[in-house]
C-alpha atoms as a PDB file:
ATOM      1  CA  UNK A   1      -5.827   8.830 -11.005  1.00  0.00           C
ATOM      2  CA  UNK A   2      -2.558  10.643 -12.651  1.00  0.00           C
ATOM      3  CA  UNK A   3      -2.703  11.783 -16.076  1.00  0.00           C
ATOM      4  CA  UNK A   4       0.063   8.926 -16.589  1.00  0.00           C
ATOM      5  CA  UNK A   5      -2.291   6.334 -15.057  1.00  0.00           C
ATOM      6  CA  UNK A   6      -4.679   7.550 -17.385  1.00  0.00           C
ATOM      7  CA  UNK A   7      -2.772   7.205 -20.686  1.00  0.00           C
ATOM      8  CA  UNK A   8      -1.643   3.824 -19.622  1.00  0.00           C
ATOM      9  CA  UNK A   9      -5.618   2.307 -19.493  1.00  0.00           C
ATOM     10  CA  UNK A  10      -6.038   4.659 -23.210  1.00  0.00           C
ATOM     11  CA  UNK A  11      -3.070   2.994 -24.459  1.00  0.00           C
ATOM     12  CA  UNK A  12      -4.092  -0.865 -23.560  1.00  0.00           C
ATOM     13  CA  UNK A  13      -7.204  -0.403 -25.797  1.00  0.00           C
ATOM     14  CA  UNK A  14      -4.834  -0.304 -28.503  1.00  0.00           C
ATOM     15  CA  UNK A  15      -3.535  -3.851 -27.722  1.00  0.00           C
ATOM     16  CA  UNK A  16      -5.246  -5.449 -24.928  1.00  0.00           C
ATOM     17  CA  UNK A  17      -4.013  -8.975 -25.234  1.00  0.00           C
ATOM     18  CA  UNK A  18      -0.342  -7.816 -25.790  1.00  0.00           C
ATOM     19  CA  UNK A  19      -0.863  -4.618 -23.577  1.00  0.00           C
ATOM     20  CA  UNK A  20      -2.155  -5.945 -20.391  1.00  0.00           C
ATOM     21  CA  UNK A  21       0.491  -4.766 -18.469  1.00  0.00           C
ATOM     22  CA  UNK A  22       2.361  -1.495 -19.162  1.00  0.00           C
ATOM     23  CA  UNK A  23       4.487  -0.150 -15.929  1.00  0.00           C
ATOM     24  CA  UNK A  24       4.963   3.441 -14.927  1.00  0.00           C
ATOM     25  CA  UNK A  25       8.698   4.828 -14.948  1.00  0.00           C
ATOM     26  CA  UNK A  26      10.679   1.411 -14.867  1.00  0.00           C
ATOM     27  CA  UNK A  27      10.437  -1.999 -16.478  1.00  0.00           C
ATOM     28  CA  UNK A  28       9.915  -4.402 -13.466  1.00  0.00           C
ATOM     29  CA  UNK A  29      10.555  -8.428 -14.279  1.00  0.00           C
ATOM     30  CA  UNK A  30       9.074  -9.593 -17.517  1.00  0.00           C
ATOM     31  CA  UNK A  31       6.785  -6.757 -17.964  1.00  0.00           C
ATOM     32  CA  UNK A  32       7.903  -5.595 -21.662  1.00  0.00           C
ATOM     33  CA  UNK A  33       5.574  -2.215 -21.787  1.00  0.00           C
ATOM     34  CA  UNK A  34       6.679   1.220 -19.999  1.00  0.00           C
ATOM     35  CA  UNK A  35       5.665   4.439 -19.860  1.00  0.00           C
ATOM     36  CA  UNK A  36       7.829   7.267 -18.696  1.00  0.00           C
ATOM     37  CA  UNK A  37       7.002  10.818 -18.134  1.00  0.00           C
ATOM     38  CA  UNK A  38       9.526  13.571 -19.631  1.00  0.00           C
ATOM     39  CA  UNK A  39      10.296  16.268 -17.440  1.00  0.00           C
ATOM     40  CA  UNK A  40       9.293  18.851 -20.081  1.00  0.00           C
ATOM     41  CA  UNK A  41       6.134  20.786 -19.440  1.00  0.00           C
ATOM     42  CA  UNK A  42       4.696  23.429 -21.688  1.00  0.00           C
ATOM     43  CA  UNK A  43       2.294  25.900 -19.898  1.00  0.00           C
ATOM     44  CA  UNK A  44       0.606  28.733 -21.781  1.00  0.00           C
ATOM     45  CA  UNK A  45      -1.311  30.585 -18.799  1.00  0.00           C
ATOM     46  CA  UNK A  46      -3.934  33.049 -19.525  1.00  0.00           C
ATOM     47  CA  UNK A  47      -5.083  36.343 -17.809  1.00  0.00           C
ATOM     48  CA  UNK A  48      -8.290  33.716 -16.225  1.00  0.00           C
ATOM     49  CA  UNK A  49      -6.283  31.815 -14.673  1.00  0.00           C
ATOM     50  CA  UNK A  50      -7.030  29.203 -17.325  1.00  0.00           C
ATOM     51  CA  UNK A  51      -4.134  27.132 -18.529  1.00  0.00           C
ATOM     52  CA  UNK A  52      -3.032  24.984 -21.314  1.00  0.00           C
ATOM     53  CA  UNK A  53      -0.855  21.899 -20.345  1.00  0.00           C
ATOM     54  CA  UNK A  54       1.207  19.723 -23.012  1.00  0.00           C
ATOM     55  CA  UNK A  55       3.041  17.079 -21.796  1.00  0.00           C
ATOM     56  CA  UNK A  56       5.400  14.285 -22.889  1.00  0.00           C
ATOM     57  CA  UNK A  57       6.065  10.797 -22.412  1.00  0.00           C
ATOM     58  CA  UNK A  58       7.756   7.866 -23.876  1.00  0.00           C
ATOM     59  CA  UNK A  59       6.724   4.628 -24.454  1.00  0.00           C
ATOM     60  CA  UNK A  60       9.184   1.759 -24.495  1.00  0.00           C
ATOM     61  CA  UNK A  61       8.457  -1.590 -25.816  1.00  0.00           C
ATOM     62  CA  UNK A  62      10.566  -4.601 -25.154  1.00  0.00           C
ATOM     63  CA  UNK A  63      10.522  -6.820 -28.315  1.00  0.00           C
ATOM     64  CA  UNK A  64      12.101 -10.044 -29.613  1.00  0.00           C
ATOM     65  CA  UNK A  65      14.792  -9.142 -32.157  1.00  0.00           C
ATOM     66  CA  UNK A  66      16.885 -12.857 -32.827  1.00  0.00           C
ATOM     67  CA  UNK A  67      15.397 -12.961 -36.634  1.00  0.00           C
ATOM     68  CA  UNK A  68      14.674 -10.620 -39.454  1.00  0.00           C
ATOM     69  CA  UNK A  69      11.044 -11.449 -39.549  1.00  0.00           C
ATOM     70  CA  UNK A  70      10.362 -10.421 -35.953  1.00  0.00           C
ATOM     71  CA  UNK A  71      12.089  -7.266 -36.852  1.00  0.00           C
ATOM     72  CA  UNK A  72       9.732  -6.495 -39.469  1.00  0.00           C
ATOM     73  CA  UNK A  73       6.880  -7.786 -37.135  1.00  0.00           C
ATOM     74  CA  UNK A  74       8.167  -5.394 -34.959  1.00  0.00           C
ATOM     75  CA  UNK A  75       7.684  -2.285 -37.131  1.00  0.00           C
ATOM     76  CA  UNK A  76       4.586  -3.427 -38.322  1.00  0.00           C
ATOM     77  CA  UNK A  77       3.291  -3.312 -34.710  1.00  0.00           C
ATOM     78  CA  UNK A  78       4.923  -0.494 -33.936  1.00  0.00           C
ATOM     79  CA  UNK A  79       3.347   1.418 -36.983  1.00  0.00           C
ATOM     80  CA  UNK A  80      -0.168   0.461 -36.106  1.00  0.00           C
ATOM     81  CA  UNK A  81       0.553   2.302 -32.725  1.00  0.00           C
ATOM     82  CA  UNK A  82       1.374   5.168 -34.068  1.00  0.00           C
ATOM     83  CA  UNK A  83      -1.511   4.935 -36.650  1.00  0.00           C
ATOM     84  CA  UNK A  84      -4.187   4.080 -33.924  1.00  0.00           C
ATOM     85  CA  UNK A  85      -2.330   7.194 -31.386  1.00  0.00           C
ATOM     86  CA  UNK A  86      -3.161   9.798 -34.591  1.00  0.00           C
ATOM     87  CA  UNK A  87      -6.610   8.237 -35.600  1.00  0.00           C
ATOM     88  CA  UNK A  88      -7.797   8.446 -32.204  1.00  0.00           C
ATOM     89  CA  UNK A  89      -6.512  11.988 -31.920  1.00  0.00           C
ATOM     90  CA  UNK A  90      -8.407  12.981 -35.026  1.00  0.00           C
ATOM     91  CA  UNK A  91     -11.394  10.989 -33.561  1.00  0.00           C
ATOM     92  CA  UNK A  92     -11.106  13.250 -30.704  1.00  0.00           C
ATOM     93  CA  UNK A  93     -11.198   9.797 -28.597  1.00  0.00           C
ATOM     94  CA  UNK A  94      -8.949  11.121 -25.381  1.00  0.00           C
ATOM     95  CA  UNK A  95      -7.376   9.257 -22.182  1.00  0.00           C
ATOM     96  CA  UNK A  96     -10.268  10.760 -19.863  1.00  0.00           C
ATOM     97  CA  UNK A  97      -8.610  12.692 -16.974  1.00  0.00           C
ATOM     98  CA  UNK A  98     -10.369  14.128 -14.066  1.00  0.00           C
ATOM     99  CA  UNK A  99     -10.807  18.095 -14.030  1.00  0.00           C
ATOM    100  CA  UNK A 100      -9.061  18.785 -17.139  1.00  0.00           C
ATOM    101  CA  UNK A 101     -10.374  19.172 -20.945  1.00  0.00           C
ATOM    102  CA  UNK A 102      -8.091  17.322 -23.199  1.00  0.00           C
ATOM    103  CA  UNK A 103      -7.480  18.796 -26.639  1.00  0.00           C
ATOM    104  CA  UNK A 104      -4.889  17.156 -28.233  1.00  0.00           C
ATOM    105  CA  UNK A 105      -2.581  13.490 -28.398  1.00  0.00           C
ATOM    106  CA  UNK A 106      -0.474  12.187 -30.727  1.00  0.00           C
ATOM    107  CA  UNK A 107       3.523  11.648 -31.547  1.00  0.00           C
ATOM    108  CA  UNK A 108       5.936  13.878 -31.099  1.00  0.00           C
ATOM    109  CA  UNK A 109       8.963  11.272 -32.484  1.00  0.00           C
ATOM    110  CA  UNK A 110       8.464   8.377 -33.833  1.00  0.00           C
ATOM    111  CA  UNK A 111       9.361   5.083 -32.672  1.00  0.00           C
ATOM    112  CA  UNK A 112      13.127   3.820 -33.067  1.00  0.00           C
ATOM    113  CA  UNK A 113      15.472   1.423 -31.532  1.00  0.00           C
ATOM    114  CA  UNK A 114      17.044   2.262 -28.156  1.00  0.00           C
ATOM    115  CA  UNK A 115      18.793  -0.373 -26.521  1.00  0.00           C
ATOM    116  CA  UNK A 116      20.038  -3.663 -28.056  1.00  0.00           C
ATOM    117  CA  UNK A 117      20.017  -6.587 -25.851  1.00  0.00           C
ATOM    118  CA  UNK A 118      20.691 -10.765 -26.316  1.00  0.00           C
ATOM    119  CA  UNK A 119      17.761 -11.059 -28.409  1.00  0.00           C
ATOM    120  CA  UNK A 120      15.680  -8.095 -27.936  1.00  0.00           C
ATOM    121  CA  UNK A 121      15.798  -4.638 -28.518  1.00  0.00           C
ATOM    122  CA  UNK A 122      13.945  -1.465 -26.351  1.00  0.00           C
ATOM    123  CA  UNK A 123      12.037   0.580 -28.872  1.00  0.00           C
ATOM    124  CA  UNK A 124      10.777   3.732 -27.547  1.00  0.00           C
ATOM    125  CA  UNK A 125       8.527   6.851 -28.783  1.00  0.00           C
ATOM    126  CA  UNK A 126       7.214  10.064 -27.513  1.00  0.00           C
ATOM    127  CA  UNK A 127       3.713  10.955 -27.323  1.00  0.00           C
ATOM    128  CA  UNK A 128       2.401  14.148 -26.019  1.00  0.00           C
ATOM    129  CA  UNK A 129      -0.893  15.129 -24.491  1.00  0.00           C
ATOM    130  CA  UNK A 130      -2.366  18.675 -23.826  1.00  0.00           C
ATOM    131  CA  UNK A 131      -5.246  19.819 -21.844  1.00  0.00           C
ATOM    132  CA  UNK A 132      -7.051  22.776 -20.906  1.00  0.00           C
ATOM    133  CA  UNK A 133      -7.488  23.216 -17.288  1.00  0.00           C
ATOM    134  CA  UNK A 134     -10.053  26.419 -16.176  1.00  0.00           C
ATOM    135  CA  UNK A 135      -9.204  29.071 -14.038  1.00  0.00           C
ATOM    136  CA  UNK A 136     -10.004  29.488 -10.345  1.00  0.00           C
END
């Protein structure tokens, strides 16, 4: 499975009931979870061959925005994800991902509003990951 895949079955723990669906790359139909990989890759290579990988991706959530309290519902959700994302890391609980030690996860920016739409609004973050991957 890719490292994306990965994240995305990590990331429903957080929310199972609301999270039971999060896409890859696009936002298909009603589906109101995405997650998008960056195409920035940090590689530290060593002399062993061994590696260190951090990558990035963004997670956009489609949320109802027509009153002030689902605003505020909004953050509050939104904060608990980014509390659970930086627990976890310090819990050294990881997306498991085949071949690879993972090190590190957590937020790299924090959630804000992208776009505004009839009613709801796209919030999106960026979470990074970075493994350890042994030499030949």
């Amino acid at each position: 499975m890719t490292v994306s895949g990965r994240i995305i079955e990590w990331l429903k723990k957080f929310d199972p009931k609301e999270m039971k669906h999060i896409d890859t790359d696009l936002m298909r139909g009603t589906v109101d979870y995405v997650l998008v990989k960056e195409p920035t890759v940090n590689v530290k290579r060593f002399i062993s061959g061994a590696e260190i990988h951090k990558e990035y991706y963004q997670i956009r959530a489609r949320m109802d925005t027509q009153t002030n309290t689902d605003c505020v519902e909004n953050g509050v959700w939104l904060e608990a994800l980014t509390d659970w994302i930086d627990r976890k890391n310090r819990e050294k609980v990881f997306p498991a991902l085949d071949g690879v030690t993972v090190q590190k996860i957590g937020v790299s920016s924090p959630f804000y509003m992208g776009k505004n739409e009839q009613d709801k609004a796209l919030y999106q973050m960026t979470i990074f990951i970075e493994y350890f991957k042994k030499g030949e």
